[in-house]
N, C-alpha and C. Protein backbone atom coordinates (compact mmCIF):
# COMPACT_ATOMS: atom_id res chain seq x y z
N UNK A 1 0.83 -1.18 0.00
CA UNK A 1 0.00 0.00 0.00
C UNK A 1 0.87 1.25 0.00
N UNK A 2 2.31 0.98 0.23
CA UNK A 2 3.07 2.69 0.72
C UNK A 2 3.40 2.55 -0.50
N UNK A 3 3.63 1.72 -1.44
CA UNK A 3 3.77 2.16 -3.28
C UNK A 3 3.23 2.48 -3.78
N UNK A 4 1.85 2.46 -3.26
CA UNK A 4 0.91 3.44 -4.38
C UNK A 4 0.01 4.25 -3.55
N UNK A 5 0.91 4.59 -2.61
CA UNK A 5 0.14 5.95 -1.79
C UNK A 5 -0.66 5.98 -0.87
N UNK A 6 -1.22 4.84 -0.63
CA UNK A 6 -2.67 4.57 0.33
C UNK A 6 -2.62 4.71 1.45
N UNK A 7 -2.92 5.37 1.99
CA UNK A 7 -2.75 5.65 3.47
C UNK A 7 -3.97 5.00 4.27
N UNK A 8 -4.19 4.00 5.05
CA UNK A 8 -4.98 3.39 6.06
C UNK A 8 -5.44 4.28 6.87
N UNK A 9 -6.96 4.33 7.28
CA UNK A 9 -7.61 5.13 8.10
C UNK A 9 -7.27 4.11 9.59
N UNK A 10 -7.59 2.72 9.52
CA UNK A 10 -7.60 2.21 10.71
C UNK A 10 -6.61 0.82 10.52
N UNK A 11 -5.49 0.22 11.28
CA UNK A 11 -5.09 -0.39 11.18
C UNK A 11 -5.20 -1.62 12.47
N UNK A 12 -5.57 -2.63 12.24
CA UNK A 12 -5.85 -3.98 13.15
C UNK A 12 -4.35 -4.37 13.65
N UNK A 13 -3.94 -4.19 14.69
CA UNK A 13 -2.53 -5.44 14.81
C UNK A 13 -2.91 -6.83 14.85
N UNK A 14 -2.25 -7.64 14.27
CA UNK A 14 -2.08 -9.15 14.53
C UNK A 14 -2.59 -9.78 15.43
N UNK A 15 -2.02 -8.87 16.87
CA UNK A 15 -2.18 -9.75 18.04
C UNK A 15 -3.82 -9.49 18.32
N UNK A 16 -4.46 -8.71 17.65
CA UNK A 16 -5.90 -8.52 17.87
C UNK A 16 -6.79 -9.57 17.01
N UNK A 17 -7.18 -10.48 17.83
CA UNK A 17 -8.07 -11.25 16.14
C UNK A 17 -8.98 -11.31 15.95
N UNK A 18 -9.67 -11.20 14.40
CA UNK A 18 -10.44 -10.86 14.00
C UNK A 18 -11.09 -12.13 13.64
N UNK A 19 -12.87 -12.74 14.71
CA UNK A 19 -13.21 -13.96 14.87
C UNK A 19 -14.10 -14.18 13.33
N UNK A 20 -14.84 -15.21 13.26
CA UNK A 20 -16.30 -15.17 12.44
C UNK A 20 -17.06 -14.68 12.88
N UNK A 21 -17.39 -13.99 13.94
CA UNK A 21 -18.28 -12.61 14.07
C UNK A 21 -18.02 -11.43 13.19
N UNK A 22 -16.54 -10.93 13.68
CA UNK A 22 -16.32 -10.37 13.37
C UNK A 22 -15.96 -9.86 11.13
N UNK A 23 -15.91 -11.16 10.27
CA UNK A 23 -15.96 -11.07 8.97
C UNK A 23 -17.23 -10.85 9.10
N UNK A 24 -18.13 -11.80 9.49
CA UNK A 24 -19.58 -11.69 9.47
C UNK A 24 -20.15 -10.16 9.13
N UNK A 25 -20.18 -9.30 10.17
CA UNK A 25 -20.41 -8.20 10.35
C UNK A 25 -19.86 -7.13 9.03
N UNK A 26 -18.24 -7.61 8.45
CA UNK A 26 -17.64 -7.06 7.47
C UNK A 26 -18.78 -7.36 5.80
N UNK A 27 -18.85 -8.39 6.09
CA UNK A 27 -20.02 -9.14 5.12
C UNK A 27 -20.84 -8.27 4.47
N UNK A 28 -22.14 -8.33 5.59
CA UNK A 28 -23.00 -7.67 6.34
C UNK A 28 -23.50 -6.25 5.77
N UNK A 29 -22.01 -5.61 5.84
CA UNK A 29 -21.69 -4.32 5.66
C UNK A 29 -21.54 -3.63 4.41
N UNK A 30 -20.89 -4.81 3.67
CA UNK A 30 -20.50 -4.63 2.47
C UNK A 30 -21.24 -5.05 1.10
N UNK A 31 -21.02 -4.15 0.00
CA UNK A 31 -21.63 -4.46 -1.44
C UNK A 31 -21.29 -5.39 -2.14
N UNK A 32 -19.73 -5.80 -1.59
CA UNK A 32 -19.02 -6.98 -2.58
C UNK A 32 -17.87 -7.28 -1.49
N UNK A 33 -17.28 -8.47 -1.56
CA UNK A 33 -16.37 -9.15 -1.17
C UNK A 33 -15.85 -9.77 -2.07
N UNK A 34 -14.71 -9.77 -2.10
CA UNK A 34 -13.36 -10.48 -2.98
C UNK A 34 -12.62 -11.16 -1.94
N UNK A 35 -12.46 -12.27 -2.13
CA UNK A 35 -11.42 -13.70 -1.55
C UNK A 35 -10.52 -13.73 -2.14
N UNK A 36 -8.98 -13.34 -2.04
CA UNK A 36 -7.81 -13.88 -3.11
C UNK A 36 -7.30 -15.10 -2.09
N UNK A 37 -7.52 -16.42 -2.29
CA UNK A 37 -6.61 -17.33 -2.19
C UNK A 37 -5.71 -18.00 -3.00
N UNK A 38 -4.36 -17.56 -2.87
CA UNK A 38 -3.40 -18.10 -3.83
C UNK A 38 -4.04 -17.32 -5.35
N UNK A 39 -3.73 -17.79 -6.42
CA UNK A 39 -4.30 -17.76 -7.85
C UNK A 39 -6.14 -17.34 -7.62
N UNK A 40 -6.47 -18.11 -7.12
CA UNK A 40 -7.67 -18.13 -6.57
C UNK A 40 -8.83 -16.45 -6.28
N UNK A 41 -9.89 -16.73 -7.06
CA UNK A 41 -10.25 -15.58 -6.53
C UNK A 41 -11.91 -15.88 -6.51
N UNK A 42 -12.90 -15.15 -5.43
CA UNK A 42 -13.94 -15.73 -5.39
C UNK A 42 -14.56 -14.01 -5.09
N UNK A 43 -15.57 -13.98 -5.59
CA UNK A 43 -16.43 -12.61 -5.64
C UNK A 43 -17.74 -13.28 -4.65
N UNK A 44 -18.68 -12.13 -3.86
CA UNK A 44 -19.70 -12.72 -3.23
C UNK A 44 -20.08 -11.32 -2.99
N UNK A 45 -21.83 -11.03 -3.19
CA UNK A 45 -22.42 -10.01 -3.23
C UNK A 45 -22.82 -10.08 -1.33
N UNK A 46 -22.46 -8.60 -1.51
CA UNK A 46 -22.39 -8.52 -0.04
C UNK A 46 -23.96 -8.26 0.86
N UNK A 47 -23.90 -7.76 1.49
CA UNK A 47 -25.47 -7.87 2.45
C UNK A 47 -25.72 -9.22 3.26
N UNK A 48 -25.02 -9.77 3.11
CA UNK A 48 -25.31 -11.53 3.69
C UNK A 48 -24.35 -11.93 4.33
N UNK A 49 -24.14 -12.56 5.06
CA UNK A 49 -23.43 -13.50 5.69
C UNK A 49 -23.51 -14.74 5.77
N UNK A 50 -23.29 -15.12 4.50
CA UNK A 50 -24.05 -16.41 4.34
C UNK A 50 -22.00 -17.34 5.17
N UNK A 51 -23.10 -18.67 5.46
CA UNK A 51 -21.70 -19.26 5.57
C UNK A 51 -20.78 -19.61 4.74
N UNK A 52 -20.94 -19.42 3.51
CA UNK A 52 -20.07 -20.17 2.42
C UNK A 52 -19.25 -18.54 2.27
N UNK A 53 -19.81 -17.12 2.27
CA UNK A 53 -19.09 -16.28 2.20
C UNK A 53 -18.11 -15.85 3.91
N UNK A 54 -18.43 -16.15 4.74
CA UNK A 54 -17.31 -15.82 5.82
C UNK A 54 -16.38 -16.96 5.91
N UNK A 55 -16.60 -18.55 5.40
CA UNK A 55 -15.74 -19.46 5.43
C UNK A 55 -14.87 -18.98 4.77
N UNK A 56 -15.00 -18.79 4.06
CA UNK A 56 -14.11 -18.29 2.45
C UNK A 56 -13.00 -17.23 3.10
N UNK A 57 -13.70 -16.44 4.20
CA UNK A 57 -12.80 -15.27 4.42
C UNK A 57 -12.05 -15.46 5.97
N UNK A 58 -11.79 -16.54 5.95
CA UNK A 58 -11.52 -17.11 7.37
C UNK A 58 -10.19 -18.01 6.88
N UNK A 59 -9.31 -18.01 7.54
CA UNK A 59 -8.01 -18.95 7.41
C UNK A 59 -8.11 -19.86 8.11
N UNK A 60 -7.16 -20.73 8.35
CA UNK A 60 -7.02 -22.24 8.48
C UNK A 60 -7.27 -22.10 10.24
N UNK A 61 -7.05 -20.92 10.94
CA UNK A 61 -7.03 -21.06 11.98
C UNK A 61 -8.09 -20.55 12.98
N UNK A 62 -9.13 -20.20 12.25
CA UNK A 62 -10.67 -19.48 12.24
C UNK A 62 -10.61 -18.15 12.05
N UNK A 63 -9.23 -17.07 11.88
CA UNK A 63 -9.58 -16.15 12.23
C UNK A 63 -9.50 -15.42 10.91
N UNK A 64 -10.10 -14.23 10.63
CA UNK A 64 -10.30 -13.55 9.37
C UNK A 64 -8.65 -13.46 9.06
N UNK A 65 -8.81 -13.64 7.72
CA UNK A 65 -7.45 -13.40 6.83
C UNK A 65 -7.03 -12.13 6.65
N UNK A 66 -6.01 -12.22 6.30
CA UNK A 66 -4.98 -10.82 6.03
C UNK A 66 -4.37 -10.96 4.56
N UNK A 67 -4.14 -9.99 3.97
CA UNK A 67 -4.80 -8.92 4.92
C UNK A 67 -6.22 -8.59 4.19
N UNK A 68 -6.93 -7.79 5.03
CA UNK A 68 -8.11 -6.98 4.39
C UNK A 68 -8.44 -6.22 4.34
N UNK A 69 -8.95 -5.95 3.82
CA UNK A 69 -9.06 -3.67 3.44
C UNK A 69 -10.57 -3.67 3.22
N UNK A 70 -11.17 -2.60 3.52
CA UNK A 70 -12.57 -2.33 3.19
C UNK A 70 -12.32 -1.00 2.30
N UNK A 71 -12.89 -0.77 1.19
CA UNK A 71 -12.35 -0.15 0.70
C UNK A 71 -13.93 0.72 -0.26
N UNK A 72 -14.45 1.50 0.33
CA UNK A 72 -15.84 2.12 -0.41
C UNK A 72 -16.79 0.85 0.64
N UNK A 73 -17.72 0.63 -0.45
CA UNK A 73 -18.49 -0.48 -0.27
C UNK A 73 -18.21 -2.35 -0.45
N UNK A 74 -16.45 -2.46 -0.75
CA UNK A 74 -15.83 -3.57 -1.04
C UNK A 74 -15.12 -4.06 0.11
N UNK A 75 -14.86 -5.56 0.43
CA UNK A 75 -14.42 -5.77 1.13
C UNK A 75 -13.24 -6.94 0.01
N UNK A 76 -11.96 -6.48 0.70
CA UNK A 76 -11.26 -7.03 -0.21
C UNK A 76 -10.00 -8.48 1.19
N UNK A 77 -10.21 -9.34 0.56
CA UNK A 77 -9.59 -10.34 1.62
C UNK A 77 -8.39 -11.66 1.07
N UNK A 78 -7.40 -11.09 1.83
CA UNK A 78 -6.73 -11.84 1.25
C UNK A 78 -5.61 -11.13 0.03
N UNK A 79 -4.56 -11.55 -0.45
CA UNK A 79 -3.63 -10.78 -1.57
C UNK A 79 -3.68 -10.75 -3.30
N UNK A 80 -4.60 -10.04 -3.74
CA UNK A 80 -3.65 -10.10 -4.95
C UNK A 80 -3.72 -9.39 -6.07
N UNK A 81 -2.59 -9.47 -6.93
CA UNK A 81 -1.99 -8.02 -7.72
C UNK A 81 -2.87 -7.54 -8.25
N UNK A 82 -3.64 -8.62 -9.07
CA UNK A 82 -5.04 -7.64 -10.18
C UNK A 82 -5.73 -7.38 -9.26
N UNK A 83 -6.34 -7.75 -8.89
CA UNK A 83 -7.67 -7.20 -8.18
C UNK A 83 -6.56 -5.68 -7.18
N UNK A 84 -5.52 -5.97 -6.39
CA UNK A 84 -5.09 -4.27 -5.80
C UNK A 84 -5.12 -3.52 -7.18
N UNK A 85 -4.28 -3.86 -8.18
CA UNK A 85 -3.98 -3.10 -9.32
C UNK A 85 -5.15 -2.48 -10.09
N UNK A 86 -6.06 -3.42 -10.08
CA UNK A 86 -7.56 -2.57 -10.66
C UNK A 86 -8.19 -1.92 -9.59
N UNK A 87 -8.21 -2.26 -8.42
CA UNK A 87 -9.33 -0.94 -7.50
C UNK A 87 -7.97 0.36 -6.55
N UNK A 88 -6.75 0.10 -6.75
CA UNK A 88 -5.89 0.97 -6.45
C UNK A 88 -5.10 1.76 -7.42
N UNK A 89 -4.84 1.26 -8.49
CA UNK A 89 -3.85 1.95 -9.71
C UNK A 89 -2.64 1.71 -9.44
């Protein structure tokens, strides 16, 4: 994000974790969600919390993945280049 300027309004530390309540609510909130796992990428219209969309945004160890950015009405989870490169420049 410091390469292309973005400056974070709110930043989570690590040691704080972020449960399945807590994506839930991100869900919830949001117009769209993007999953980058690996190559992998999964879109899910937001307003819902369905379980197949917070599994998705949950790592191996229950807790929401990293990183994630909310970004407008998008919730973006997980890394990767196209998807930063098209909604960041």
């Amino acid at each position: 994000m410091d390469a292309r300027g973005i400056e974070a309004k709110e930043v989570v530390p690590a040691s704080r974790k972020l449960s399945r309540d807590d994506a839930a609510e991100l869900a919830r909130k949001a117009k769209k969600v993007i999953v980058a796992k690996g190559k992998s990428l999964s879109e899910f219209p937001g307003g819902k919390a369905t379980d197949e969309v917070v599994s998705a945004m949950l790592g191996p160890t229950g807790n929401l993945r990293a990183p994630t950015i909310r970004t407008g009405n998008t919730v973006i989870v997980g890394f990767n280049e196209e998807v930063f490169q098209k909604l960041f420049g």
